[in-house]
C-alpha atoms as a PDB file:
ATOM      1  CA  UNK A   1     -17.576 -32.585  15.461  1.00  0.00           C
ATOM      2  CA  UNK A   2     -19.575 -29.845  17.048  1.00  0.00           C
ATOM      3  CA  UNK A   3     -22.562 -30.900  19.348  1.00  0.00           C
ATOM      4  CA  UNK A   4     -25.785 -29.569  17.777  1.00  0.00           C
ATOM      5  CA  UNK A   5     -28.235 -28.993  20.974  1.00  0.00           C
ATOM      6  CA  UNK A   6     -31.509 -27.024  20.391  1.00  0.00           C
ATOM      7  CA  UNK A   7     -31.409 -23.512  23.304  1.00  0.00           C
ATOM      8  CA  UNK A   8     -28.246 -21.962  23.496  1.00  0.00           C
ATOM      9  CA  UNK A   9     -29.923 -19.989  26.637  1.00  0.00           C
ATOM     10  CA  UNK A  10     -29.785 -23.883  28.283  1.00  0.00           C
ATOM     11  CA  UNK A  11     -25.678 -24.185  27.748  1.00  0.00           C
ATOM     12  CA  UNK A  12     -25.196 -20.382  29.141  1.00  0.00           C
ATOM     13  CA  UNK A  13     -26.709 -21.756  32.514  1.00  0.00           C
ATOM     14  CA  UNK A  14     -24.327 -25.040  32.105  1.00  0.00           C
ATOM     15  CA  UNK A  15     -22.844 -26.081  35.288  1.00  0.00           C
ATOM     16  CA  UNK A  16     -19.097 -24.483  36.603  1.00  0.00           C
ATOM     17  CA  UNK A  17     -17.527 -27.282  36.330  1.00  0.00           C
ATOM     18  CA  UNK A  18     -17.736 -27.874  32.625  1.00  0.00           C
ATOM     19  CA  UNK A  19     -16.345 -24.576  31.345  1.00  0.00           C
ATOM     20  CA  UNK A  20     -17.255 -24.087  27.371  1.00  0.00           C
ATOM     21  CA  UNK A  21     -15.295 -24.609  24.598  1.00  0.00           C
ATOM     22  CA  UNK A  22     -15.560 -21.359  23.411  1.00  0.00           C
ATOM     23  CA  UNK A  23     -16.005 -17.909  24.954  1.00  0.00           C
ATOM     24  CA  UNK A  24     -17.893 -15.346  22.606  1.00  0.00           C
ATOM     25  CA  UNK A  25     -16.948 -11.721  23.596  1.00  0.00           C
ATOM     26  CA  UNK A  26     -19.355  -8.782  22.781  1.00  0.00           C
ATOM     27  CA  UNK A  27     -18.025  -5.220  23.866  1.00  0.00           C
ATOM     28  CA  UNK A  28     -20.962  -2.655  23.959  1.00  0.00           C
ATOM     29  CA  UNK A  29     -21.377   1.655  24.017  1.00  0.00           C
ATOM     30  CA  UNK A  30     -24.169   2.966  23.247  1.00  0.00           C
ATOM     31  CA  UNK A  31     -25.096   0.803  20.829  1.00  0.00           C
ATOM     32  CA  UNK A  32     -28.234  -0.800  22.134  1.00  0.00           C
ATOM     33  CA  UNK A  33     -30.435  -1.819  19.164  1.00  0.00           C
ATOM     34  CA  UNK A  34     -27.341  -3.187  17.153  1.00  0.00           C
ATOM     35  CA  UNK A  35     -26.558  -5.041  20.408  1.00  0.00           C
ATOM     36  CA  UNK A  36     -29.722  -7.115  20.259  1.00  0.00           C
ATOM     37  CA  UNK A  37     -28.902  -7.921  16.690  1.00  0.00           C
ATOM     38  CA  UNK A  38     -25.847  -8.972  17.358  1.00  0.00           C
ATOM     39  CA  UNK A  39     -26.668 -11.189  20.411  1.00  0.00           C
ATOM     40  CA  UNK A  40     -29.702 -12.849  18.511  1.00  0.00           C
ATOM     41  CA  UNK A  41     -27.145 -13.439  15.495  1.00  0.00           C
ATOM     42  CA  UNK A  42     -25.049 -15.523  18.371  1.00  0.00           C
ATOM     43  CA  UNK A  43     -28.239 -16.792  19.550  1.00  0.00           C
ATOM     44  CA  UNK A  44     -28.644 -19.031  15.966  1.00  0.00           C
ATOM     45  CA  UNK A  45     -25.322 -20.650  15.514  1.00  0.00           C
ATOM     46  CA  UNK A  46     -25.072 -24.155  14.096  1.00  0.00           C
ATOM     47  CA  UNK A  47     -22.308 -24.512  16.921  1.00  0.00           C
ATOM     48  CA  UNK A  48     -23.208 -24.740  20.824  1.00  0.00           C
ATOM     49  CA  UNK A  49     -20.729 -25.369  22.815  1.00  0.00           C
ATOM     50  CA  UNK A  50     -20.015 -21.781  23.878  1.00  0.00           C
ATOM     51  CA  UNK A  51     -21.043 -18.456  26.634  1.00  0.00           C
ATOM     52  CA  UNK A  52     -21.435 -15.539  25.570  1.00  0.00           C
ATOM     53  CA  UNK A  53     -19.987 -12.642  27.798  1.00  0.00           C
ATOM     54  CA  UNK A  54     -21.255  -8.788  27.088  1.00  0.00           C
ATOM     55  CA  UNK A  55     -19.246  -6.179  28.256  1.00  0.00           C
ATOM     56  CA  UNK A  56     -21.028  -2.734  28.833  1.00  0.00           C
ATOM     57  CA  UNK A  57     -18.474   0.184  28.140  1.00  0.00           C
ATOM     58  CA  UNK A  58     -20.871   2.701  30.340  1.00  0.00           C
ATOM     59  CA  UNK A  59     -23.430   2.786  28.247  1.00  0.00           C
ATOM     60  CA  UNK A  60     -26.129   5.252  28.828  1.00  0.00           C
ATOM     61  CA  UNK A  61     -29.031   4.396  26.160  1.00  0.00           C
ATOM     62  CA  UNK A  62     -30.457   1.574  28.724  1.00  0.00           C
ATOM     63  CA  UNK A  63     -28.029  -1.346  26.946  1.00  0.00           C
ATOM     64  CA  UNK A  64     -28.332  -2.816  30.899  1.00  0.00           C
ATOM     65  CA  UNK A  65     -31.833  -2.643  30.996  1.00  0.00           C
ATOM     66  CA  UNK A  66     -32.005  -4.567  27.725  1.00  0.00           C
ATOM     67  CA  UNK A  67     -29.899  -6.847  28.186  1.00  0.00           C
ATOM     68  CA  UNK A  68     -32.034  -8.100  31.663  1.00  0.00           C
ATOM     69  CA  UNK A  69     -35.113  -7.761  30.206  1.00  0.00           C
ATOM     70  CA  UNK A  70     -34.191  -9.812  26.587  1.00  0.00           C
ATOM     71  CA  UNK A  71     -31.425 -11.668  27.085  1.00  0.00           C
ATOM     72  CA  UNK A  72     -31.013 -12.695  30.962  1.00  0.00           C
ATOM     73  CA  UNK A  73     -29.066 -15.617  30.297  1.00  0.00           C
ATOM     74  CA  UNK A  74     -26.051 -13.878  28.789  1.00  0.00           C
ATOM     75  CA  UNK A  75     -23.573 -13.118  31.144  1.00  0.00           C
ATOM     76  CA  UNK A  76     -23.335  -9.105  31.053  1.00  0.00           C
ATOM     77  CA  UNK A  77     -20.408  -6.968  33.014  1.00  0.00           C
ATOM     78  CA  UNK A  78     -20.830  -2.993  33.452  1.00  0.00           C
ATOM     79  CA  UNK A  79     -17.507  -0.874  33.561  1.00  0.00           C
ATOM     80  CA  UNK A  80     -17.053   2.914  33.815  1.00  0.00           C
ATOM     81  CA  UNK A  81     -16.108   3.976  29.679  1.00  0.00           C
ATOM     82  CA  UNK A  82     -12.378   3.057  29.311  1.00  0.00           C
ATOM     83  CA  UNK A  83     -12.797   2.188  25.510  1.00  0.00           C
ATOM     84  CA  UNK A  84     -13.503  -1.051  23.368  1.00  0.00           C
ATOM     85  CA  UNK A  85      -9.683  -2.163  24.259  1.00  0.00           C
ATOM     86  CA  UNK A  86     -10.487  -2.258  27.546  1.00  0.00           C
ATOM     87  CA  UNK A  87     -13.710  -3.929  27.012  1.00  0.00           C
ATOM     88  CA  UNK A  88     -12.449  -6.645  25.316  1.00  0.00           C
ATOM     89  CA  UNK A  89      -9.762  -7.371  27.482  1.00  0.00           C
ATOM     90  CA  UNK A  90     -12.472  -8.017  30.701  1.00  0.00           C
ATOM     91  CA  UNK A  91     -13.994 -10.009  28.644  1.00  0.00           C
ATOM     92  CA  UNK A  92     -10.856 -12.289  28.210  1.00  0.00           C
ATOM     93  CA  UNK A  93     -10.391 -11.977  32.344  1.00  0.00           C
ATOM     94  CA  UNK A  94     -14.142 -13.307  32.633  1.00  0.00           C
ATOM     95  CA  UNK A  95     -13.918 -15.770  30.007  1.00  0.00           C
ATOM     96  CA  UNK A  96     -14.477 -19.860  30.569  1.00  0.00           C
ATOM     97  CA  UNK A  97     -13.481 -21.372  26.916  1.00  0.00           C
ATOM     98  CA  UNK A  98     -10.316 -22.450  26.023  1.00  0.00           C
ATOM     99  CA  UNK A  99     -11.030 -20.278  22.587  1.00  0.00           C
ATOM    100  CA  UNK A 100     -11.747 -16.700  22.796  1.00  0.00           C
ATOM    101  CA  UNK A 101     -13.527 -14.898  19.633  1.00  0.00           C
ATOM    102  CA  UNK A 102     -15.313 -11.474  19.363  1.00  0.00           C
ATOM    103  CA  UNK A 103     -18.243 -10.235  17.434  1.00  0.00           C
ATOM    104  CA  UNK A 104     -18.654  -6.537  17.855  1.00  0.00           C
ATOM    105  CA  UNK A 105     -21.969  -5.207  19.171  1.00  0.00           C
ATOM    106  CA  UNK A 106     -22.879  -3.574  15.551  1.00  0.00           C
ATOM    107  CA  UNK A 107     -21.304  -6.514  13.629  1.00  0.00           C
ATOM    108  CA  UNK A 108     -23.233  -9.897  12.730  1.00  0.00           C
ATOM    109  CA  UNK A 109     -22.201 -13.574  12.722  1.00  0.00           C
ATOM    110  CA  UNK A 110     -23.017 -15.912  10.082  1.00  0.00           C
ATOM    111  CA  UNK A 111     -24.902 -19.103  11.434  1.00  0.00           C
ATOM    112  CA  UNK A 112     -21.946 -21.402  10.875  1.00  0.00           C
ATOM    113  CA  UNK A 113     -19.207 -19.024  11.741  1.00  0.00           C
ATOM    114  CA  UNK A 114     -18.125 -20.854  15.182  1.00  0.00           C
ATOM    115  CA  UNK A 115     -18.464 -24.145  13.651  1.00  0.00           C
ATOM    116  CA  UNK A 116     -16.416 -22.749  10.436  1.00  0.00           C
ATOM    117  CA  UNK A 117     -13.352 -21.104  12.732  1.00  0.00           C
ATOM    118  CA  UNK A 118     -13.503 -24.337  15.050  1.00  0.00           C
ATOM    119  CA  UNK A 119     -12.437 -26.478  12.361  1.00  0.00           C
ATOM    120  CA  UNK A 120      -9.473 -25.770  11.842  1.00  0.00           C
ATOM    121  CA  UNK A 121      -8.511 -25.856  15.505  1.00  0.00           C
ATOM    122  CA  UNK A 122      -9.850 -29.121  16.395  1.00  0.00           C
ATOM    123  CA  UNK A 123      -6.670 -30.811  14.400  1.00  0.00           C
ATOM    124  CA  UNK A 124      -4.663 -27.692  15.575  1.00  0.00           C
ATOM    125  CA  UNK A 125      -5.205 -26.564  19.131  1.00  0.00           C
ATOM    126  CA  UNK A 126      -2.591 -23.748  19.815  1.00  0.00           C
ATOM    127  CA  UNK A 127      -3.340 -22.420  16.558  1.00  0.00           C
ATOM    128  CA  UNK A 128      -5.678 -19.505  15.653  1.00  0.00           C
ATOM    129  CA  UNK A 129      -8.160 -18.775  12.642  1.00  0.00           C
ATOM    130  CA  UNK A 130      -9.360 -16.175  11.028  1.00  0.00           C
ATOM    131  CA  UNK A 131     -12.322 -15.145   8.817  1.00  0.00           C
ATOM    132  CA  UNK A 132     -13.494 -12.095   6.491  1.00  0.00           C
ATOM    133  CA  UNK A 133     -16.816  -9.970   6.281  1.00  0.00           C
ATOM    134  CA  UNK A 134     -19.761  -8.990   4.023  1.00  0.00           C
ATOM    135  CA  UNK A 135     -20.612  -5.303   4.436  1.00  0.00           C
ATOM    136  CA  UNK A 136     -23.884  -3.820   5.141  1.00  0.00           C
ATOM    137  CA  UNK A 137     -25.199  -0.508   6.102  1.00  0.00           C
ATOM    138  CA  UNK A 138     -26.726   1.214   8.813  1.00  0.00           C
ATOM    139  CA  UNK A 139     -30.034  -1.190   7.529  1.00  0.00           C
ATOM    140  CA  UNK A 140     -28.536  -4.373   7.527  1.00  0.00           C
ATOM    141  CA  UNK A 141     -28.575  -3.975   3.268  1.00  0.00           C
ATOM    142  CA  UNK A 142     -25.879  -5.297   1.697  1.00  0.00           C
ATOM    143  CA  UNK A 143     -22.991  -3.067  -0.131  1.00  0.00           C
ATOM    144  CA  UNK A 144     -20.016  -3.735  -2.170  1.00  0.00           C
ATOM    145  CA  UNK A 145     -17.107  -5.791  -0.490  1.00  0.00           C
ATOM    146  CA  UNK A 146     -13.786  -4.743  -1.261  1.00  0.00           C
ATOM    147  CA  UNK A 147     -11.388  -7.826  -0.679  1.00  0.00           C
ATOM    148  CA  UNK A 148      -7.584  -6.845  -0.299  1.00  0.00           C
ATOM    149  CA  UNK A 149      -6.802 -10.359  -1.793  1.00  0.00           C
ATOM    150  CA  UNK A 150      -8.450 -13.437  -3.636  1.00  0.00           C
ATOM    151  CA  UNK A 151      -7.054 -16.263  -1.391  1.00  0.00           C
ATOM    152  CA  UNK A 152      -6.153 -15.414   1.847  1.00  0.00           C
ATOM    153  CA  UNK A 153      -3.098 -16.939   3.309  1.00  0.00           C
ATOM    154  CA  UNK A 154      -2.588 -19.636   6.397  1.00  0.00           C
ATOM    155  CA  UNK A 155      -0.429 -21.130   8.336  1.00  0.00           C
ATOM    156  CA  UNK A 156       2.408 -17.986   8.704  1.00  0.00           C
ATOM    157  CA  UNK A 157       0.607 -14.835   7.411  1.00  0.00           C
ATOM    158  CA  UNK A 158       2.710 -12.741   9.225  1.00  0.00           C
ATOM    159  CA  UNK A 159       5.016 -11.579   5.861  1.00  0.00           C
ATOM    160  CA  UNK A 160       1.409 -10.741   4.246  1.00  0.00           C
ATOM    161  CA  UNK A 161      -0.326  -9.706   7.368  1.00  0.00           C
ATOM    162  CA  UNK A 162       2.800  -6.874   7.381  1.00  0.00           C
ATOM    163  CA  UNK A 163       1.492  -5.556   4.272  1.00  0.00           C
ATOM    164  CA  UNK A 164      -2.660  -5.892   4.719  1.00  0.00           C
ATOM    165  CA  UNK A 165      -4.293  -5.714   7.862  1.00  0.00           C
ATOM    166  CA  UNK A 166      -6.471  -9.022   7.078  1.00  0.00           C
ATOM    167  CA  UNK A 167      -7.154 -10.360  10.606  1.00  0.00           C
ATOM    168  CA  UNK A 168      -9.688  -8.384  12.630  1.00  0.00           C
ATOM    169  CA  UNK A 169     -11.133  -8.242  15.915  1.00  0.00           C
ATOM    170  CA  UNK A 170     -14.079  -9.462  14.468  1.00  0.00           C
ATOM    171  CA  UNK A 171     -14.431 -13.032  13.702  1.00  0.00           C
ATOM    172  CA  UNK A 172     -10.564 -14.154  14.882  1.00  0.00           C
ATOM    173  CA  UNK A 173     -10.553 -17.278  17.218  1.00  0.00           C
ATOM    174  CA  UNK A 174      -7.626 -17.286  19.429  1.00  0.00           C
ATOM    175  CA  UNK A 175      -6.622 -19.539  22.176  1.00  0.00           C
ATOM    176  CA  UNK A 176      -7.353 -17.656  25.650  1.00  0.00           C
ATOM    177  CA  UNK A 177      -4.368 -18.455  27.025  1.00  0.00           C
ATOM    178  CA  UNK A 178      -2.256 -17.074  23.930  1.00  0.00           C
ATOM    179  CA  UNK A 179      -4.214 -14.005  23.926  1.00  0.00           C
ATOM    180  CA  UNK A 180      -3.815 -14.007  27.727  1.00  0.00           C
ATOM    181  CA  UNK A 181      -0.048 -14.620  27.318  1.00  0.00           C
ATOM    182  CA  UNK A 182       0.507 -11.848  25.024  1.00  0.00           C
ATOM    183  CA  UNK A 183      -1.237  -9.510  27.320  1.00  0.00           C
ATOM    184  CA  UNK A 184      -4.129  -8.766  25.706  1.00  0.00           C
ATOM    185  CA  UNK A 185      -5.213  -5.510  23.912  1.00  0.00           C
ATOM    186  CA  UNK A 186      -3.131  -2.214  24.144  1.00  0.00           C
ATOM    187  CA  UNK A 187      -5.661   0.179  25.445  1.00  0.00           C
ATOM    188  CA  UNK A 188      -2.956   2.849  25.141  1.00  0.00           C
ATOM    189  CA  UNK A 189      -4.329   2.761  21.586  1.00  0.00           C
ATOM    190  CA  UNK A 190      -7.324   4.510  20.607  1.00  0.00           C
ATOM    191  CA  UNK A 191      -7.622   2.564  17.084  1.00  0.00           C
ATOM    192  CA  UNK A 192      -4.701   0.046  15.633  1.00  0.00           C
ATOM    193  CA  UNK A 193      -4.515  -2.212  19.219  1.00  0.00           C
ATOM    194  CA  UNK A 194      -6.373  -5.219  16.938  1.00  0.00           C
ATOM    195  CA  UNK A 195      -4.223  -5.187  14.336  1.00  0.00           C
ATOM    196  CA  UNK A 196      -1.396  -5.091  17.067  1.00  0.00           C
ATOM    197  CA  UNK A 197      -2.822  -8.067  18.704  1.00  0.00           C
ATOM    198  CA  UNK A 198      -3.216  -9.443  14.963  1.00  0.00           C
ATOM    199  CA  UNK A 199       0.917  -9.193  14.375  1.00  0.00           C
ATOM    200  CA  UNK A 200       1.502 -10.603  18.041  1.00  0.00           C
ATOM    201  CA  UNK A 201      -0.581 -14.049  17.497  1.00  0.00           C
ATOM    202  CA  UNK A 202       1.507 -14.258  14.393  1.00  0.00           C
ATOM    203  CA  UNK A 203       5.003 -14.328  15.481  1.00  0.00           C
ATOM    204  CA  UNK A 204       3.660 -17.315  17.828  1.00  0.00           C
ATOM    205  CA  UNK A 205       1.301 -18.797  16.393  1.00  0.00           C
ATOM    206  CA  UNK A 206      -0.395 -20.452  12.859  1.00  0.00           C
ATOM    207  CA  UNK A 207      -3.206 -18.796  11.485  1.00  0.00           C
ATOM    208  CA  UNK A 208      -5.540 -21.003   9.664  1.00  0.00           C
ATOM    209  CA  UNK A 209      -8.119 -18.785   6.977  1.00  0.00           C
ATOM    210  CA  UNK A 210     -11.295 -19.300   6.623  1.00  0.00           C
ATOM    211  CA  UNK A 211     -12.091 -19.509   2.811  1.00  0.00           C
ATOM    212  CA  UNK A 212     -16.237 -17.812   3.093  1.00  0.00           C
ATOM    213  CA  UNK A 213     -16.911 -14.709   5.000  1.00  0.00           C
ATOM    214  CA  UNK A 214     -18.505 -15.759   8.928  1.00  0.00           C
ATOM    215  CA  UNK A 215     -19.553 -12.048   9.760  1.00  0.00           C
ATOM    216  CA  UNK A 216     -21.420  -8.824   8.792  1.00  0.00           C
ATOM    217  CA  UNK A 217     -19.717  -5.786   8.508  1.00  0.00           C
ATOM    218  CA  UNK A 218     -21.609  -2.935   9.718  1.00  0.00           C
ATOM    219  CA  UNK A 219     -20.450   0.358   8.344  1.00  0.00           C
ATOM    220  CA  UNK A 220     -22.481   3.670   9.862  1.00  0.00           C
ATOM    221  CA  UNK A 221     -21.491   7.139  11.176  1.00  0.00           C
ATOM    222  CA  UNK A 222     -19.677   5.865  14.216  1.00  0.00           C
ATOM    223  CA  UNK A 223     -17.574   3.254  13.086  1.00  0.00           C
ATOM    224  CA  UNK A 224     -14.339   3.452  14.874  1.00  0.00           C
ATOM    225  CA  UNK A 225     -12.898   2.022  11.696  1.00  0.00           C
ATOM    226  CA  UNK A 226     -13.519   4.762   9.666  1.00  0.00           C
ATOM    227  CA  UNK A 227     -10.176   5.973   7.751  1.00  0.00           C
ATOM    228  CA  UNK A 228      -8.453   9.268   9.157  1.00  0.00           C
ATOM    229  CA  UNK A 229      -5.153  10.905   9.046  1.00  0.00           C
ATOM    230  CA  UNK A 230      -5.319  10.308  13.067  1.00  0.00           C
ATOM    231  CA  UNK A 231      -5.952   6.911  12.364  1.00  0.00           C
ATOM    232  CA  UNK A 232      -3.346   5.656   9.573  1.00  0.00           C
ATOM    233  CA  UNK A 233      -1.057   7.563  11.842  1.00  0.00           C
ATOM    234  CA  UNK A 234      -1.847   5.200  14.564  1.00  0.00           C
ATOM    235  CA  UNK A 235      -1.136   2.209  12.235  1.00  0.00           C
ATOM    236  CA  UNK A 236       2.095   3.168  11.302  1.00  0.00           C
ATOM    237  CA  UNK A 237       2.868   3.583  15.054  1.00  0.00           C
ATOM    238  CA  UNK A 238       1.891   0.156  15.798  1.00  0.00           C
ATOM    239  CA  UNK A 239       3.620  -0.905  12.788  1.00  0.00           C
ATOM    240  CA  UNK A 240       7.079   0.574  14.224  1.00  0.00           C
ATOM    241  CA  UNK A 241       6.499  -0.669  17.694  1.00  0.00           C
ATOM    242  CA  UNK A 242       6.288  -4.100  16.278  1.00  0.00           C
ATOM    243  CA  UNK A 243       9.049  -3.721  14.041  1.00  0.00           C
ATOM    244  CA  UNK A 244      11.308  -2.687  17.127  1.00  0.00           C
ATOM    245  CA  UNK A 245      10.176  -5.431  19.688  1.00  0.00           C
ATOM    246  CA  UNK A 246      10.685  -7.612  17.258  1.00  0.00           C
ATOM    247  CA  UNK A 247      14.325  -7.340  15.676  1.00  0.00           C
ATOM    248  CA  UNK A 248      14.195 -10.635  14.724  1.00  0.00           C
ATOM    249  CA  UNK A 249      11.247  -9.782  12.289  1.00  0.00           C
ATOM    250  CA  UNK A 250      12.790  -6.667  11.255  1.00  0.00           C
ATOM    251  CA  UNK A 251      15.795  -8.625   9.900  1.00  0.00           C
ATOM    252  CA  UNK A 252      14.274 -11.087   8.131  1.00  0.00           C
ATOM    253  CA  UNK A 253      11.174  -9.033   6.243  1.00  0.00           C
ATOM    254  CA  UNK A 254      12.899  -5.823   6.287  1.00  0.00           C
ATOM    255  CA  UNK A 255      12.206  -4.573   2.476  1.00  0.00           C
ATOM    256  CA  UNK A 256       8.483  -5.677   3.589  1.00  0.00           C
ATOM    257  CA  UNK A 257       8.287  -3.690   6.495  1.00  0.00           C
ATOM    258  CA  UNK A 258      10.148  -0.583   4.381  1.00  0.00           C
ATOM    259  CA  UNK A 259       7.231  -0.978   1.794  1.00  0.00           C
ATOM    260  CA  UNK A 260       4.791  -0.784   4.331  1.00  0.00           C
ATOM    261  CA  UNK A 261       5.560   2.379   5.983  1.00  0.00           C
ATOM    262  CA  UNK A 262       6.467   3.890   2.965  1.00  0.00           C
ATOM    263  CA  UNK A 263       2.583   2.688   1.597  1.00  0.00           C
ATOM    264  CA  UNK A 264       1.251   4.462   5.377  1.00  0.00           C
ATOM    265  CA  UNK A 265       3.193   7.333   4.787  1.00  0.00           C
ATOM    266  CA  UNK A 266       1.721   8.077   1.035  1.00  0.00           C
ATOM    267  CA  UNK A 267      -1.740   6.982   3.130  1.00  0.00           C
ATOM    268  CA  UNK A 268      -0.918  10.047   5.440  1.00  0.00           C
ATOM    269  CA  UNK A 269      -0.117  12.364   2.714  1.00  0.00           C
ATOM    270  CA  UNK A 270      -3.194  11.506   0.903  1.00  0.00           C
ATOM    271  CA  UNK A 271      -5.667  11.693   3.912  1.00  0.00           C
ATOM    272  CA  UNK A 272      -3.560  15.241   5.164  1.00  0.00           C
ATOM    273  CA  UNK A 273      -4.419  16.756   2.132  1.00  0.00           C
ATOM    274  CA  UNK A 274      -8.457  15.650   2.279  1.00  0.00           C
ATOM    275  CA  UNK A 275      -8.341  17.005   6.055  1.00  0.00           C
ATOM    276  CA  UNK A 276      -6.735  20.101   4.642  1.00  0.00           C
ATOM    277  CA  UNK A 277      -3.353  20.424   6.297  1.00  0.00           C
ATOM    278  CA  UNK A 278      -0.580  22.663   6.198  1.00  0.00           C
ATOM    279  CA  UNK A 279       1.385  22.027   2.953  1.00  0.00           C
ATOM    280  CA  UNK A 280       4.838  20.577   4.746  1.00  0.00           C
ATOM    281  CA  UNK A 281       2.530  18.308   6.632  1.00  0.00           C
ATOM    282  CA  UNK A 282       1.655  16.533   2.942  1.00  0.00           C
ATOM    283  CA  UNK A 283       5.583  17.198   1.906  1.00  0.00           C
ATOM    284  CA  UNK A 284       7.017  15.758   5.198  1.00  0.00           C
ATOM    285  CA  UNK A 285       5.153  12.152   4.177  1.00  0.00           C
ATOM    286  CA  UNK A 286       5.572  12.107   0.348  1.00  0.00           C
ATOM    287  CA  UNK A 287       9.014  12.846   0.867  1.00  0.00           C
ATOM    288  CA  UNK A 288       9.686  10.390   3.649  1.00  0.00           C
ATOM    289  CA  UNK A 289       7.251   7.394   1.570  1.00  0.00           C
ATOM    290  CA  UNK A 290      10.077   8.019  -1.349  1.00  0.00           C
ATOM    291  CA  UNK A 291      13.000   7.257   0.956  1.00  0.00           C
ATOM    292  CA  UNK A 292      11.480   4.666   2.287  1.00  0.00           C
ATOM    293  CA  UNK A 293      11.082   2.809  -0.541  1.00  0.00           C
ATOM    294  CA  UNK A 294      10.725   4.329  -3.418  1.00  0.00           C
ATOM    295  CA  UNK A 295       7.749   4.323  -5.664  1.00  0.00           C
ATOM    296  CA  UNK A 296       7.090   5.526  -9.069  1.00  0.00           C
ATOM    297  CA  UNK A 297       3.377   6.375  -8.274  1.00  0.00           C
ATOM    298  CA  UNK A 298       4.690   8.092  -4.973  1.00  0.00           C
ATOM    299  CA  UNK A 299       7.248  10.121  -7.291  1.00  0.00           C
ATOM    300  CA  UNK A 300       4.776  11.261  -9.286  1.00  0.00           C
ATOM    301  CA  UNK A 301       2.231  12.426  -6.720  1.00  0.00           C
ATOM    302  CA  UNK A 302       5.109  14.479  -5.515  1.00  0.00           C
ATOM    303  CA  UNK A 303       5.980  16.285  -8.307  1.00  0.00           C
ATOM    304  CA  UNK A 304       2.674  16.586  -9.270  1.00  0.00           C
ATOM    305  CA  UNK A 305       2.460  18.001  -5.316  1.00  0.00           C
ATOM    306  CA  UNK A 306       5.532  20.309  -5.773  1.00  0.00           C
ATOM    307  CA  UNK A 307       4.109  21.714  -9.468  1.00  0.00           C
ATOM    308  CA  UNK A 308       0.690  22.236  -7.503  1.00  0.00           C
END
């Protein structure tokens, strides 16, 4: 069971030579007043045994001066911008715990959300958990939560993990080693490299869900979640990549992985023509979506797309 212990500011000075169970990562740009949020959110868990390391992405809205002036206890690491992936991954080279978990610098844990994605790894050590959101606004307000499934699966997602990206860099507790192992995040990737990592810790590893949401979804002008055509594009190229490390995987959940792509390429065609581009552009991934795997909805859009 979790030891309950009243200043978490106390167990960030905790001596070397017991490291912590569990190392919190928080990657940070620009982002200075969400930051605080986020760290004070951290600050309240029902869980203690945990540090909490800040990595600063070259910020330049005083996120240093901040974080020495409100929360001196955290352990906070400057780097010269090389993007969240990056981030993250010096995080994982700084980190003590034998668990590593993120909460993003705009997004906001839940007071039981360690304790919650512990559980399961207490009777389960190399495993990894996982957990959903809520989504607020800019505000912190509350908005509509669209869920890609009622009961999300555990144990071996990967076959449904293929299909919906349902494990995010938010609020996913990994052993450090495994994430260590596996090399961390791609920072060749400007968007996608969690839902890379995501397929990685599956083909080694059980993920165990966690049934309530543990985090706060923070949706605003600068998410780097927001949907594009650039984006969905970079999905599908992580999808692939996977798909052809992993032969293995591509034998055995081949007509899932076909679906997939086909699903990202009627994504593309749908997002090309909202960005307004060239005609053959929206052709090229209707056409290639139907070959794929064919879809009656697809078939539709196309000849709807060819009568247009």
């Amino acid at each position: 069971m979790p030891v309950l212990k009243d200043n978490v500011m106390a167990e960030n000075h905790e001596s070397e030579k017991k490291p912590p169970l569990i190392t919190v990562g928080v990657s940070a740009f620009n982002r200075k007043v969400y930051l605080e949020e986020s760290l004070r959110s951290l600050e309240c868990q029902t869980f203690r045994d945990f540090e909490i390391i800040v990595v600063d992405d070259g910020s330049t809205d005083g996120t240093g001066e901040m974080m020495r002036e409100k929360f001196p206890g955290i352990r906070y690491l400057y780097q010269e911008n090389r993007g969240d992936a990056a981030a993250k991954n010096k995080v994982a080279e700084n980190a003590r715990g034998r668990y590593l978990v993120f909460n993003d610098s705009d997004d906001l844990f839940l007071p039981d959300a360690l304790e919650r994605l512990y559980a399961p790894l207490s009777g389960d050590p190399s495993s990894c958990s996982y957990g959903q959101y809520i989504t607020i606004n800019a505000e912190g307000e509350k908005m509509p939560t669209r869920s890609k499934m009622r009961k999300f699966p555990s144990g071996n997602i990967l076959p449904e993990l293929l299909m919906h990206i349902i494990v995010h860099n938010c609020g996913t507790m990994m052993p450090l080693a495994l994430f260590r192992r596996i090399g961390g995040y791609d920072t060749s990737l400007r968007c996608g490299y969690d839902y890379r990592l995501a397929l990685e810790l599956a083909v080694r590893a059980n993920l165990h869900a966690v049934e309530d949401p543990v985090f706060l979804r923070r949706r605003h002008g600068s998410n780097l979640s927001s949907v594009n055509y650039e984006k969905t594009g970079l999905i599908l190229k992580v999808l692939t990549d996977f798909a052809g490390r992993h032969p293995e995987i591509r034998a055995a959940c081949g007509p899932v992985i076909r679906k997939r792509i086909a699903a990202l390429h009627g994504k593309l065609a749908r997002e090309a023509e909202k960005e307004s581009l060239p005609p053959e552009v929206i052709r090229r991934h209707l056409e290639t979506s139907l070959k794929t795997a064919f879809s009656l909805k697809v078939f539709f859009r196309y000849l709807a797309f060819l009568c247009g």
